[in-house]
Protein backbone atom coordinates (compact mmCIF):
# COMPACT_ATOMS: atom_id res chain seq x y z
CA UNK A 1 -25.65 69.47 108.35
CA UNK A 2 -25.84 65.82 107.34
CA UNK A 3 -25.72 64.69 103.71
CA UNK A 4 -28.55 64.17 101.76
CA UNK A 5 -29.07 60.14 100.37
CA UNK A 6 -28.21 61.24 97.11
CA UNK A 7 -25.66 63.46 98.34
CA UNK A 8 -24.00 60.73 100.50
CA UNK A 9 -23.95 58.36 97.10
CA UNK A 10 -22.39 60.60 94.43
CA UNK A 11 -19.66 60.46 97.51
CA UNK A 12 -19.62 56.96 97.51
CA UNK A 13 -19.30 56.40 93.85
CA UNK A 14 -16.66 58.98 93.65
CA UNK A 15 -15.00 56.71 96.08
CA UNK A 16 -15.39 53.50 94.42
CA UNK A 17 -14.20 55.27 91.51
CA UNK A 18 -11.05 56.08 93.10
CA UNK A 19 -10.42 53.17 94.36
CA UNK A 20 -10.74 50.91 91.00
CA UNK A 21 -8.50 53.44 89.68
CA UNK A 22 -6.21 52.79 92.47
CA UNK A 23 -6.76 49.19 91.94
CA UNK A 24 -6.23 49.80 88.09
CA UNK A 25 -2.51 51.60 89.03
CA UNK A 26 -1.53 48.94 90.97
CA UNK A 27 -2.26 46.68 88.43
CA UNK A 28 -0.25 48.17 85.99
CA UNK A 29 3.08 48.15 88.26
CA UNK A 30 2.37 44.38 88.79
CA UNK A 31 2.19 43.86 84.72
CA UNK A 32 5.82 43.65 83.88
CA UNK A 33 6.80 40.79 86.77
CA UNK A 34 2.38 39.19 86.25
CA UNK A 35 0.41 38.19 83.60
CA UNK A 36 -2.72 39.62 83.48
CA UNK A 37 -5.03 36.53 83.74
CA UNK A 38 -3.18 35.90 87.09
CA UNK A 39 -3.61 38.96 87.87
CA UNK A 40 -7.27 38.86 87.82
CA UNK A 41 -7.03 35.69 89.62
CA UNK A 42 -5.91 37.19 92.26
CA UNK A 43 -7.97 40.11 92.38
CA UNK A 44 -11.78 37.84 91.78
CA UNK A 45 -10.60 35.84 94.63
CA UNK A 46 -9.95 38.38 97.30
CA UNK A 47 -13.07 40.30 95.87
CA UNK A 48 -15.38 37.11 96.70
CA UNK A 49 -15.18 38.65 100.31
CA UNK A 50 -17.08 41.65 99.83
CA UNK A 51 -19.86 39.82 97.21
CA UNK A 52 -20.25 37.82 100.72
CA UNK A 53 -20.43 40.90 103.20
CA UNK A 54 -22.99 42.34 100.94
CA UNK A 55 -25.45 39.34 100.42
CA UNK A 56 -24.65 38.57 104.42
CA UNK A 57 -26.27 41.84 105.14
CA UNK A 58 -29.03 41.84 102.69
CA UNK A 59 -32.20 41.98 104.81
CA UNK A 60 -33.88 40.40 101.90
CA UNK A 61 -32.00 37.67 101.10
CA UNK A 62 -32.56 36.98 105.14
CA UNK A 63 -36.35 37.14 104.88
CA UNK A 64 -36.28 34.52 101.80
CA UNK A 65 -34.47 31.72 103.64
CA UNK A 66 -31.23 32.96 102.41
CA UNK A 67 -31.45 30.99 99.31
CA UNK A 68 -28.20 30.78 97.02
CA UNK A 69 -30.55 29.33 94.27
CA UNK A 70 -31.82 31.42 91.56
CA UNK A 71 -33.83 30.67 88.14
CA UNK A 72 -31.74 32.40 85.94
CA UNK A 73 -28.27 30.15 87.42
CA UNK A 74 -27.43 29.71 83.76
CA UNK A 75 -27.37 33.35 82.48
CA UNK A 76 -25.87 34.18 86.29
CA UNK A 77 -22.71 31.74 84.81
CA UNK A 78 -22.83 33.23 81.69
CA UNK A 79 -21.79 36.89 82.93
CA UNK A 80 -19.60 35.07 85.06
CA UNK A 81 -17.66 33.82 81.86
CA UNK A 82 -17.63 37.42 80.33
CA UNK A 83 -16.62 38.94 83.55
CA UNK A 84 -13.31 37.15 83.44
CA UNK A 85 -12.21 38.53 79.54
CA UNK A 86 -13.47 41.69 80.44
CA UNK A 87 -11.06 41.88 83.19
CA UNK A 88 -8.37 39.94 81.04
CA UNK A 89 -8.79 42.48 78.38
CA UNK A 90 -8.76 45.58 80.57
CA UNK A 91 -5.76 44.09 83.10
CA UNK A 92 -4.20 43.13 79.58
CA UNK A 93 -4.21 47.14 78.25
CA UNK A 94 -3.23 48.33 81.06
CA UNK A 95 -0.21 47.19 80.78
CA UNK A 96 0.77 48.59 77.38
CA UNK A 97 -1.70 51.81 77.05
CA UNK A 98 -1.57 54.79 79.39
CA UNK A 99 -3.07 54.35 82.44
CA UNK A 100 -5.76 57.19 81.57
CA UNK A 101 -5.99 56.17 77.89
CA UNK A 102 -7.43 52.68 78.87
CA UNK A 103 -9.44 54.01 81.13
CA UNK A 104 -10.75 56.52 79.35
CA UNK A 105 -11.64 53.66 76.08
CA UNK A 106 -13.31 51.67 78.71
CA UNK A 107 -16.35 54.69 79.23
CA UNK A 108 -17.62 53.54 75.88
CA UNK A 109 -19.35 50.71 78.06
CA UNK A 110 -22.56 53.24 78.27
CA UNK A 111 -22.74 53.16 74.45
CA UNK A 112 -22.47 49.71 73.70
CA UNK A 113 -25.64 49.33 76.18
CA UNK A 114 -27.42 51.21 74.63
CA UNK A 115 -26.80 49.37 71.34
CA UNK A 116 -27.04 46.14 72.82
CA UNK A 117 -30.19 47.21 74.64
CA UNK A 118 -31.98 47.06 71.46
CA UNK A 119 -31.96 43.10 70.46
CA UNK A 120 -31.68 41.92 74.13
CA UNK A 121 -34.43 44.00 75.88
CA UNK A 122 -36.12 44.60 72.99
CA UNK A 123 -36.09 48.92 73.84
CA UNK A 124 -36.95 50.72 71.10
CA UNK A 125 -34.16 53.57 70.69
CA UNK A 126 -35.12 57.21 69.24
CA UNK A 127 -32.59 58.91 67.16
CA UNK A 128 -31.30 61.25 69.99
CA UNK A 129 -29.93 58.29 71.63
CA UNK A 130 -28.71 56.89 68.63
CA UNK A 131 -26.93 60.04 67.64
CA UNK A 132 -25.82 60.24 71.31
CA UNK A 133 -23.94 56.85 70.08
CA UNK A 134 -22.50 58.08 67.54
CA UNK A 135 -20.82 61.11 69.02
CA UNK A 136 -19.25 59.23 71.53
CA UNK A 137 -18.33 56.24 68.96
CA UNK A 138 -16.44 58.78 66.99
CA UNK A 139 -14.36 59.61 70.35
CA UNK A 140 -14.00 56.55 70.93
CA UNK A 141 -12.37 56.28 67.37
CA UNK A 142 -10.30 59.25 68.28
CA UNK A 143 -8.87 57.92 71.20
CA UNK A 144 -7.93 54.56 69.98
CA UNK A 145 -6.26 56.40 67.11
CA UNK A 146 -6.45 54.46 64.01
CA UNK A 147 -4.43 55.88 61.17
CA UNK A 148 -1.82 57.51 63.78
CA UNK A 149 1.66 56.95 63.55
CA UNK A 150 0.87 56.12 67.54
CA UNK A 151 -2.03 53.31 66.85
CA UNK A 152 -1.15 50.36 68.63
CA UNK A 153 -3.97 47.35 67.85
CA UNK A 154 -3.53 47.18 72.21
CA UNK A 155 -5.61 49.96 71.69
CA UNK A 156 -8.66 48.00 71.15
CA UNK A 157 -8.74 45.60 73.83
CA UNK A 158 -10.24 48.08 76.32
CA UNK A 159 -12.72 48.52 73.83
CA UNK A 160 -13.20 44.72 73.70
CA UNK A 161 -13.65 44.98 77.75
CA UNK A 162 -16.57 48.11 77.42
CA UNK A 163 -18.12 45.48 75.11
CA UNK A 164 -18.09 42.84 77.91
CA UNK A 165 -18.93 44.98 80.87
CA UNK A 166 -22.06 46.76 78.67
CA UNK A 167 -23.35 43.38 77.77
CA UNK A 168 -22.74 42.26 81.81
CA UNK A 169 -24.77 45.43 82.66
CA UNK A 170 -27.40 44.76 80.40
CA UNK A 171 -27.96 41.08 81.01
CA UNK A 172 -28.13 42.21 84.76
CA UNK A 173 -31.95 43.27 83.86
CA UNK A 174 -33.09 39.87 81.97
CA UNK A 175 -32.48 38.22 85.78
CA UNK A 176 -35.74 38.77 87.86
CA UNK A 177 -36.25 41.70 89.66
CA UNK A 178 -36.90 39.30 93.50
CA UNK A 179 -32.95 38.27 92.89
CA UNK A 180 -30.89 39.98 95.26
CA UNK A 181 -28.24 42.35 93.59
CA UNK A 182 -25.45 40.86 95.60
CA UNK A 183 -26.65 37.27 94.98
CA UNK A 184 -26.34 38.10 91.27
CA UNK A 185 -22.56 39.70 91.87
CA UNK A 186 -21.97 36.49 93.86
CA UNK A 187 -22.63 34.12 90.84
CA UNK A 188 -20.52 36.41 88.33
CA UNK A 189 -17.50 36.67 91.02
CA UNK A 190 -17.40 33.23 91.53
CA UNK A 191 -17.13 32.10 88.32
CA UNK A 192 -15.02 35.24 87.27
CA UNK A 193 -12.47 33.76 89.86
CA UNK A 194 -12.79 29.95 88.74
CA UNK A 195 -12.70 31.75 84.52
CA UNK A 196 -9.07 33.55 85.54
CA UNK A 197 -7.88 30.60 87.00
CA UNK A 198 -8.05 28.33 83.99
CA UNK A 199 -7.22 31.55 81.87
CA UNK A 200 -4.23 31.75 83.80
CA UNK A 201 -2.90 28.05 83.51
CA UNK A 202 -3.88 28.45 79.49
CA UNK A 203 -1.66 31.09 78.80
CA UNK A 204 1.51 32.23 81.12
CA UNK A 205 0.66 29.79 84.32
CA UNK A 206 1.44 31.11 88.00
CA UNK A 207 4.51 33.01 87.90
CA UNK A 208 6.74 32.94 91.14
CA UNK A 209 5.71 35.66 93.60
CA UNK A 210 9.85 36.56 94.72
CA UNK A 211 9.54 39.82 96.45
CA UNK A 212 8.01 40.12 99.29
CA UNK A 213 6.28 43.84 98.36
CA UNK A 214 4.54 42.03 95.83
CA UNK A 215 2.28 39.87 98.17
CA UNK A 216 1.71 43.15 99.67
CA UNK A 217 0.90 44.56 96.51
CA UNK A 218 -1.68 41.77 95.36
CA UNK A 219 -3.10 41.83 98.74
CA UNK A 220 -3.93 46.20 98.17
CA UNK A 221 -4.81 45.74 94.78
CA UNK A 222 -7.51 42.72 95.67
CA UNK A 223 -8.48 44.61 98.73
CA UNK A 224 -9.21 48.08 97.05
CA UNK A 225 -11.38 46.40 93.94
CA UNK A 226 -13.12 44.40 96.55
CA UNK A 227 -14.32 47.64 98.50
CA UNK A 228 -14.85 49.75 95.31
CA UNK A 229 -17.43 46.71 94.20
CA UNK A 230 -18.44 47.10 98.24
CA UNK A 231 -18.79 50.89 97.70
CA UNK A 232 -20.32 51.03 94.31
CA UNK A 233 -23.07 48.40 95.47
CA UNK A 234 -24.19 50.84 98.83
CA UNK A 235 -23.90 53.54 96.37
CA UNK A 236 -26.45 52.45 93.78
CA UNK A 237 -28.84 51.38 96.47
CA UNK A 238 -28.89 54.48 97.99
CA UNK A 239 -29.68 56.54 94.84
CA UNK A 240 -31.57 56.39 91.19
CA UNK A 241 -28.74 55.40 88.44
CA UNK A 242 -30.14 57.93 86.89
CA UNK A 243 -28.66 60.61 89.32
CA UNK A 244 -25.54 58.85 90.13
CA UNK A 245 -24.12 58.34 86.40
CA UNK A 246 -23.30 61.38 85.08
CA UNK A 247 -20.77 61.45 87.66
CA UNK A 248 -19.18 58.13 86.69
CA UNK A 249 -17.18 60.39 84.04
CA UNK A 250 -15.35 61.75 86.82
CA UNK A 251 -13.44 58.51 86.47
CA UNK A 252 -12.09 60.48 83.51
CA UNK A 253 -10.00 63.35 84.64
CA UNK A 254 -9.25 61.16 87.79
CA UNK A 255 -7.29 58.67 85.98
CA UNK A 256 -5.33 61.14 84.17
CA UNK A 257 -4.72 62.36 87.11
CA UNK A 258 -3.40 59.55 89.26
CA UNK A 259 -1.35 58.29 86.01
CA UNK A 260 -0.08 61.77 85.59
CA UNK A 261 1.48 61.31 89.06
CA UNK A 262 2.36 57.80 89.22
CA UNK A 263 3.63 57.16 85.92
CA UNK A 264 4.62 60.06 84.61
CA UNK A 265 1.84 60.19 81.57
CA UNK A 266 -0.15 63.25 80.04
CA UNK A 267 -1.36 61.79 77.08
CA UNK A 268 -2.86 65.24 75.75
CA UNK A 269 -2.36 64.30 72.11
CA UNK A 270 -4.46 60.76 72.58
CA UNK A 271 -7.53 61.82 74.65
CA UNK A 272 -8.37 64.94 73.42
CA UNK A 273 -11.01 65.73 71.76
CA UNK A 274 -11.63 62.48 71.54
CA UNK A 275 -12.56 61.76 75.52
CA UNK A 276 -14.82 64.92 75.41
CA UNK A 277 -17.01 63.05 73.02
CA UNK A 278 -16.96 60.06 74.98
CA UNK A 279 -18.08 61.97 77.98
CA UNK A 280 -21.02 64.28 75.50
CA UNK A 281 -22.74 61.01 74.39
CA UNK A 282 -22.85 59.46 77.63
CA UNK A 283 -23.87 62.76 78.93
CA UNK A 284 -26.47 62.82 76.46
CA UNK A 285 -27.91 59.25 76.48
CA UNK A 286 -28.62 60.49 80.60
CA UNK A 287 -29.92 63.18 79.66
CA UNK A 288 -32.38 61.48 76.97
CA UNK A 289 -33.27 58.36 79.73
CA UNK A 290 -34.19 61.71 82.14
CA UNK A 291 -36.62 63.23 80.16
CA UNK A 292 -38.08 60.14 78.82
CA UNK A 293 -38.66 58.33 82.93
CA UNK A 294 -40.07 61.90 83.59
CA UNK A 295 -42.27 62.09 81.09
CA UNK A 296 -43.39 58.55 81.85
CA UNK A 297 -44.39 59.57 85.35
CA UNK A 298 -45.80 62.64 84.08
CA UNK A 299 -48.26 60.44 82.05
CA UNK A 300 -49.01 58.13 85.09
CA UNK A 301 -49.77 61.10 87.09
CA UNK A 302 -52.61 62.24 84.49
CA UNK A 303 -53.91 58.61 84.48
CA UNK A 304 -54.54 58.62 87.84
């Protein structure tokens, strides 16, 4: 029996889940010989290809003349610019942190939009939201771990990279709604790619690639972030984010997993509880977005 739409994109952003995370591990056994600016370098150039492939086959963009202008160039840029520390942070932790730990820190991306929602969009946010924030800020807090003997201040630069990923997310929905999504992901890879590059000759420069693995190596880990954006794109065009993101903390348990295997780690001590409160208020900010886009049709229904 074939898959239901829905169906068939919860697979596909289990997918692209997997294969950031693969992306992320491969990464981290690149850190000790890369830095991470370079790193990202790498990976925003290869991943140019598939923010190509999916504008190329964008029926839309077709029927408009396949323009590559858009009103909103400037704020297009601007993401751009806080796509490349968001990856510099996150490449950067991943290189002292757990794999699953930094991970894990990164998931507070859905509470910081919420927060930021509120003087960008102008949304007015209810106290169930709010409290939803909360929960999950104080696993966040837990996680990170200040006031353990095991706090590292490394700790907080996934945090800084949920901070630049929310507020990429958010600005997403100031650009107008006639701009194709991959023409938008074009802009921001672009300059991502052209950010890490100067990033890269401002701090530890081009080291020499000596081993031939390596290349192979750079090539996977450019390849696999490239298809998860791909992946993730097909996914959220198939389905409402609204059905799709409560399985997003899947990402979770899956990186614990893979860094279990790969590296060795089970930090037990340093996610829990604190990654089950992570997961509640994201869970419940859903939850709240749900019932409030239902009882806005609900309303329209009765108008009619």
């Amino acid at each position: 029996m074939p898959f239901s739409p829905t169906t068939l994109a919860i697979l596909y952003l289990l997918l692209a889940i997997t294969l950031f995370d693969g992306m992320g591990l491969i990464i981290k056994h690149l850190t000790p010989r890369y830095g991470a600016a370079e790193l990202s370098a790498y990976r925003n150039v290869v991943g140019l290809i598939p923010s190509f492939i999916v504008l190329w086959r964008s029926a839309d963009w077709h029927a408009k003349g396949r323009q590559l202008g858009m009103r909103q160039w400037r704020l297009g840029l601007a993401r751009g610019v806080v796509l490349t520390f968001a990856q510099y942070f996150f490449y950067l932790s991943l290189g002292i942190l757990s794999f699953a730990t930094a991970a894990t820190i990164t998931y507070a991306n859905a509470l910081f939009m919420v927060a930021l929602a509120v003087p960008l969009l102008g949304e007015k946010v209810g106290r169930v939201r709010w409290m939803a924030v909360l929960v999950g800020f104080v696993g966040v807090i837990l996680v990170t771990g200040p006031g353990r003997d095991t706090f590292t201040p490394a700790a907080l630069l996934p945090l800084v990279a949920a901070f630049c990923y929310a507020l990429i997310g958010v600005t997403s929905r100031l650009i107008d709604s006639d701009v194709p999504t991959a023409l938008i992901n074009l802009y921001s890879s672009a300059v991502a790619a052209l950010g890490a590059l100067i990033l890269t000759l401002a701090t530890t420069g081009f080291s020499p690639i000596t081993a031939p693995t390596d290349l192979f190596w750079i090539a996977a880990m450019g390849t696999l972030g490239g298809c998860a954006v791909l992946v993730l794109i097909t996914a959220f065009r198939m389905a409402e984010q609204s059905d799709l993101a409560p399985f997003n903390y899947f990402g979770i348990p899956i990186a614990f997993v893979l860094g279990w295997v790969f590296f060795d780690e089970a930090p037990w001590n340093e996610l829990f509880p604190g990654a089950l409160l992570i997961i509640a208020g994201g869970l419940l900010i859903i939850w709240r977005e749900r019932r409030l886009k239902a009882a806005a049709r609900s309303a329209g229904v009765q108008e009619t």
